[in-house]
Protein backbone atom coordinates (compact mmCIF):
# COMPACT_ATOMS: atom_id res chain seq x y z
CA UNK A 1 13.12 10.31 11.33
CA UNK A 2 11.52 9.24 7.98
CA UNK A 3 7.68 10.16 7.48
CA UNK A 4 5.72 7.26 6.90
CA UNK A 5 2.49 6.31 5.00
CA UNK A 6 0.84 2.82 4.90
CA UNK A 7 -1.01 2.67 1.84
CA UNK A 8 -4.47 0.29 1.80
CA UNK A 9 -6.74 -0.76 -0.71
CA UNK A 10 -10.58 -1.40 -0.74
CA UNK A 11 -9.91 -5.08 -1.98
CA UNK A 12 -6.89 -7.02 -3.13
CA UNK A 13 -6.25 -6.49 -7.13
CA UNK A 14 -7.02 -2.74 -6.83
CA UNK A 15 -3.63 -1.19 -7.95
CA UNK A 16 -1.72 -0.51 -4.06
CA UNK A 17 1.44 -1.47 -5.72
CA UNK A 18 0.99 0.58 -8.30
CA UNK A 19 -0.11 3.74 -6.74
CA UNK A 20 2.93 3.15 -4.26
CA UNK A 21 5.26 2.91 -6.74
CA UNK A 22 3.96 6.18 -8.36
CA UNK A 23 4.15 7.45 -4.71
CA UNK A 24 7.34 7.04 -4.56
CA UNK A 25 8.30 8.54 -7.94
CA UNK A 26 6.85 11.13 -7.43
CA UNK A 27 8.48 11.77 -4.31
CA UNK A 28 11.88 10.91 -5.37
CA UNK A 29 11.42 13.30 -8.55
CA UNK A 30 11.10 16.46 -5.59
CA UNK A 31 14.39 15.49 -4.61
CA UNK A 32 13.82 13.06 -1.42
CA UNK A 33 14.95 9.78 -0.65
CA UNK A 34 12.33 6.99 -0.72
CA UNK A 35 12.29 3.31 0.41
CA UNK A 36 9.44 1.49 0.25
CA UNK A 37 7.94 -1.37 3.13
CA UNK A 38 6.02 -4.44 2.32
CA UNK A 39 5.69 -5.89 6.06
CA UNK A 40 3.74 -9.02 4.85
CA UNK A 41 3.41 -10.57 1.34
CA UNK A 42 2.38 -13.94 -0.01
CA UNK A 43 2.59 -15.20 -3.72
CA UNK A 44 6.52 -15.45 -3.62
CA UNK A 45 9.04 -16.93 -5.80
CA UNK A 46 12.39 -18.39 -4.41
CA UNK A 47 14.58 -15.98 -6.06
CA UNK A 48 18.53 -16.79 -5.90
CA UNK A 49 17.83 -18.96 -2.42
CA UNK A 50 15.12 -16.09 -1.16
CA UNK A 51 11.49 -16.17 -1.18
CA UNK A 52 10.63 -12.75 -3.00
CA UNK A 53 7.15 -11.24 -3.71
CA UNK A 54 6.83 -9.39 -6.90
CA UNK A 55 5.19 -6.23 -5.41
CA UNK A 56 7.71 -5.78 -2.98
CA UNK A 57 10.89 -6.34 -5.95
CA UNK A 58 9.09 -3.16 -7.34
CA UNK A 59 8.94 -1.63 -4.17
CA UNK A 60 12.93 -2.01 -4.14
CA UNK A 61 13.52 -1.02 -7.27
CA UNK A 62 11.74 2.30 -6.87
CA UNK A 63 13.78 2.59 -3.17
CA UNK A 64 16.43 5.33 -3.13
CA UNK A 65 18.57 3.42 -1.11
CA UNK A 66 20.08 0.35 -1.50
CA UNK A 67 19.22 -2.32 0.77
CA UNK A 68 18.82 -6.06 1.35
CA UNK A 69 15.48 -7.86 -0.11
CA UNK A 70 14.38 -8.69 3.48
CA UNK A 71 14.72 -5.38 4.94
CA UNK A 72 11.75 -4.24 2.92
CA UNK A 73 10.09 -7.74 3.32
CA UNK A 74 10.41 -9.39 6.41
CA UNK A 75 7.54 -11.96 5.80
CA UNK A 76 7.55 -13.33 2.83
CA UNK A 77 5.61 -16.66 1.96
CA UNK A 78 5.06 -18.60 -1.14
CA UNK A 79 1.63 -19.68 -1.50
CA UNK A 80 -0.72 -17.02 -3.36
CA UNK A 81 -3.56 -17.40 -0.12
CA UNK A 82 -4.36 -14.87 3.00
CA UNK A 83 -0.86 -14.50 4.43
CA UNK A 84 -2.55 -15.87 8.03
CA UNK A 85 -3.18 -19.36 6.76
CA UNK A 86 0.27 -19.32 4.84
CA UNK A 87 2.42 -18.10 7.98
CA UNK A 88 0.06 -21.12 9.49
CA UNK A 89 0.97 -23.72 6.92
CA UNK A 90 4.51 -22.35 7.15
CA UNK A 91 4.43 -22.81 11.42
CA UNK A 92 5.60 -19.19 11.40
CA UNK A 93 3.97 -16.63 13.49
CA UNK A 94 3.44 -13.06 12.22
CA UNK A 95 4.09 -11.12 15.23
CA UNK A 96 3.18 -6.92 15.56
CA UNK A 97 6.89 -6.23 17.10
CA UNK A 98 8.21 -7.64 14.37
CA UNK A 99 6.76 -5.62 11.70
CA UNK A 100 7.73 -2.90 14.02
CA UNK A 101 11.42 -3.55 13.96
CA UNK A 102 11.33 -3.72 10.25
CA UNK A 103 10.09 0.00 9.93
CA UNK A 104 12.47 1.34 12.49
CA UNK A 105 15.12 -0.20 10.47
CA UNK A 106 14.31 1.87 7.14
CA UNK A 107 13.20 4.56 9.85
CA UNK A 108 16.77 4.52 10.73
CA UNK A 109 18.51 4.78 7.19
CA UNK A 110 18.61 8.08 5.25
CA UNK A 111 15.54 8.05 3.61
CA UNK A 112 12.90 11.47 3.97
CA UNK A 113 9.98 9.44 3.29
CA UNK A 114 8.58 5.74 3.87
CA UNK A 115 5.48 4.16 1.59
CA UNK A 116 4.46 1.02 3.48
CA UNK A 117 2.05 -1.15 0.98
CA UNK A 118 -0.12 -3.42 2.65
CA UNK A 119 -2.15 -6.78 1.79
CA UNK A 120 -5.55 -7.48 0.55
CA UNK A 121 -7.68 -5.21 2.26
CA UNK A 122 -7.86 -2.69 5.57
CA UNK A 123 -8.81 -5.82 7.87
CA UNK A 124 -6.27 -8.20 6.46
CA UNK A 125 -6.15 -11.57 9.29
CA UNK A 126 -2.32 -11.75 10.49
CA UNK A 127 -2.59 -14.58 12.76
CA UNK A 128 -5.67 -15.98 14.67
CA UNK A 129 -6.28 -12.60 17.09
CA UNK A 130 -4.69 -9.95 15.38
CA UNK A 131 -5.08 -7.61 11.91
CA UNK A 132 -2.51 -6.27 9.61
CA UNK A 133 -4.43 -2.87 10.21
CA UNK A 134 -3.87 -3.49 14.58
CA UNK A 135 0.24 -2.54 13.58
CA UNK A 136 -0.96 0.45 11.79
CA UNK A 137 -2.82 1.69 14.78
CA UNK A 138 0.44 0.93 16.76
CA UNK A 139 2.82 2.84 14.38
CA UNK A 140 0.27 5.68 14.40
CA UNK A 141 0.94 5.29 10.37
CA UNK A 142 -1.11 7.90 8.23
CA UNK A 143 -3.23 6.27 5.95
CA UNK A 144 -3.54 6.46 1.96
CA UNK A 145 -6.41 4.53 0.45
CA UNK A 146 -6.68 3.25 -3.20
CA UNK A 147 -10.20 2.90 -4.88
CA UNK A 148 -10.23 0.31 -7.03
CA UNK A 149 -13.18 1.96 -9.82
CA UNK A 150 -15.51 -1.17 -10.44
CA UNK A 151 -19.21 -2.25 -9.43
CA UNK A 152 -18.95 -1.90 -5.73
CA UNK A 153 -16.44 0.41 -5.06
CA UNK A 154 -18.35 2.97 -3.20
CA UNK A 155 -19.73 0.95 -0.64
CA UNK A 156 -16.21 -0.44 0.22
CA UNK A 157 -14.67 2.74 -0.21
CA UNK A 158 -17.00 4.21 2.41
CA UNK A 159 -17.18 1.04 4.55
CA UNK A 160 -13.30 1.10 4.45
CA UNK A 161 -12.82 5.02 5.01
CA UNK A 162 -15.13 4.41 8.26
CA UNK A 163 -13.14 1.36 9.77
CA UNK A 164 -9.98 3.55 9.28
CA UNK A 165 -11.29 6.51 11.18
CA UNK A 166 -13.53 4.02 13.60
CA UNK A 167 -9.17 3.08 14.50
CA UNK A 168 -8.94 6.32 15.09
CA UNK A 169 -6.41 7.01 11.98
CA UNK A 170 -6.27 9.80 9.76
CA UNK A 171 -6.45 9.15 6.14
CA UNK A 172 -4.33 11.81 4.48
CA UNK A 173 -5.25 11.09 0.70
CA UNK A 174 -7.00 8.70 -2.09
CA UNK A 175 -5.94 7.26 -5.39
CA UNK A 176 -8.68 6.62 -7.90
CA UNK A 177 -7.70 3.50 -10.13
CA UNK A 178 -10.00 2.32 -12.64
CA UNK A 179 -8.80 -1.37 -13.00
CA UNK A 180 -12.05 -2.16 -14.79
CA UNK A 181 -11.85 -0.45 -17.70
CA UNK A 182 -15.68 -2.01 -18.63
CA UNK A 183 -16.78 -0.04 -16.11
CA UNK A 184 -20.47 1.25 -16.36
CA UNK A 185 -21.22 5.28 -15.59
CA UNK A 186 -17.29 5.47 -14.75
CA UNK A 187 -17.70 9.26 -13.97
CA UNK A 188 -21.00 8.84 -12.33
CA UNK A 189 -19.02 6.65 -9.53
CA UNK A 190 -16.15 9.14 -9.71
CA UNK A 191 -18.38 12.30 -8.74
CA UNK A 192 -20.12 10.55 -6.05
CA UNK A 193 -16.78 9.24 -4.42
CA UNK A 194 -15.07 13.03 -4.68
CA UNK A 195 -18.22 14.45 -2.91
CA UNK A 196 -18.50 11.87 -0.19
CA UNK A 197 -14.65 11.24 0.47
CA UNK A 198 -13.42 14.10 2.97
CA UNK A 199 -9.52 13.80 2.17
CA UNK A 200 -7.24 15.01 -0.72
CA UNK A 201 -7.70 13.25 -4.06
CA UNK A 202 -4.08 12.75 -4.92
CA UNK A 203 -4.48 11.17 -8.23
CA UNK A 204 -6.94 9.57 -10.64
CA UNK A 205 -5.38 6.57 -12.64
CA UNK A 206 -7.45 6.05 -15.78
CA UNK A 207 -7.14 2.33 -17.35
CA UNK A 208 -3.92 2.40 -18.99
CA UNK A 209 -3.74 -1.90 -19.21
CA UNK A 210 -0.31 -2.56 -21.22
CA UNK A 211 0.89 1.24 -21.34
CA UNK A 212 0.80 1.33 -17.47
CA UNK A 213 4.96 2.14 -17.01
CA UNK A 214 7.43 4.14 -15.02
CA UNK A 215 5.38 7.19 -16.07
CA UNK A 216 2.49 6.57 -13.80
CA UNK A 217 3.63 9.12 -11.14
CA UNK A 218 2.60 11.67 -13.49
CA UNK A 219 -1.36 10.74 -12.29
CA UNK A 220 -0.42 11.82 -8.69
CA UNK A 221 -0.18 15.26 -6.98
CA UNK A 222 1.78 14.45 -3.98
CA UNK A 223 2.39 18.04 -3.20
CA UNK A 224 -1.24 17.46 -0.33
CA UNK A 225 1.52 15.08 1.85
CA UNK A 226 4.45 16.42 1.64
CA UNK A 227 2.91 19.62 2.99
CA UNK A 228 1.81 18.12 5.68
C-alpha cells in the first residue's frame, strides 16, 4: 500500500500547494509513482460541468497516474470561505469516512507514494464538531509542515508543531517558504526556527514571485522520507 503524507501549513497563503507539488516532483524524478489528495477544497470553478479547485488541478497534473478530477477531490465547493460554512451553505455534510474512502481509493491504485494537501491551517473546522486534522489522527497520516517566513511565523510554527504532537502525530519534515519577500531579519527567523524545530528541514524556498515554476522541486531534499 501507498505511503502517505498530509502536508499542513501554519496559515492559509503559506505555499502547501506549492511545496506539495515540489513533493511530488521530486519524488516522481527517483522513479516512483505519485498521486496527490486534496480531501477538502473551497474557491472552485465549474470546470466542463465540475466544480474544480485550482490547487488540487495542480495536484493532478503532477499525479503519475491518471485519474478522474474527483478522485483526488471529493469535496469540492465554490465559495472562497472556511470549507465548514461552505459545505453548510451547500447543505452538504463533510463526513471523516468519507475522506477515508477517498484515500483508500488512490491507496488502492499503483502509486508508491501519496501527498495529501490540506486547508487553511492544522485546526481547519469541517463541520460543527469535527477538524480536518481529527481524519489525520484517524489515518495515522505522517505529517509535513510548511512555514510560511513572515512576522509571526515562529510562534505559529511552534504553536502548530505542538498541536500536531499534542494529536499524538509525528511530523516527519518542514518546508521553509518565504512568501514575504519584505521580510525583516529573514535569516534571523530562519536560525531560530532550525534550532527549535526537532524534524528534518527538507527544503528552504527562497521568494522566487513570477520565476516560481516546475523547477521548484529542486529546493527539496526528499531523500529524509523516503528513507523512512
Amino acid at each position: 500500500m501507498a505511503k502517505s503524507f498530509f502536508i499542513t501549513g501554519t496559515d492559509t497563503d503559506v505555499g502547501k500547494t506549492l511545496v506539495t507539488q515540489a513533493l511530488m516532483q521530486a519524488t516522481h524524478d527517483l522513479g516512483h509513482k505519485v498521486l496527490g489528495y486534496k480531501p477538502v477544497a473551497s474557491g472552485c470553478k465549474l470546470i466542463d460541468g465540475e466544480l474544480k479547485n485550482s490547487d488540487a488541478l495542480t495536484l493532478q497534473a503532477a499525479s503519475s497516474i491518471a485519474l478522474p478530477y474527483a478522485m483526488h477531490n471529493p469535496y469540492a465547493f465554490a465559495p472562497a470561505i472556511a470549507p465548514h460554512i461552505a459545505a453548510a451553505q451547500a447543505r452538504e455534510n463533510i463526513s471523516l469516512s468519507h475522506l477515508s474512502e477517498g484515500l483508500a481509493r488512490l491507496q488502492a491504485t499503483a502509486a508508491d507514494y501519496i501527498f495529501v494537501e490540506g486547508a487553511g491551517g492544522w485546526r481547519l473546522p469541517i463541520n460543527e464538531q469535527q477538524y480536518l486534522s481529527d481524519w489525520v489522527k484517524k489515518e495515522h497520516l505522517s505529517v509535513i509542515l510548511v512555514v510560511g517566513a513572515r512576522l509571526g511565523c515562529i510562534n505559529h510554527a511552534l504553536l502548530t508543531l505542538d498541536a500536531i504532537r499534542h494529536d499524538g502525530l509525528v511530523v516527519v519534515g518542514w518546508v521553509l517558504n518565504q512568501v514575504d519577500p519584505n521580510m525583516s531579519h529573514y535569516q534571523a527567523n530562519a536560525e531560530a526556527l532550525k534550532q527549535r524545530i526537532k524534524a528534518p528541514l527538507l527544503g528552504e524556498i527562497p521568494w522566487l514571485g513570477s520565476e516560481a515554476d516546475n523547477s521548484i522541486h529542486n529546493f527539496i531534499d526528499i531523500a529524509p522520507l523516503l528513507n523512512k
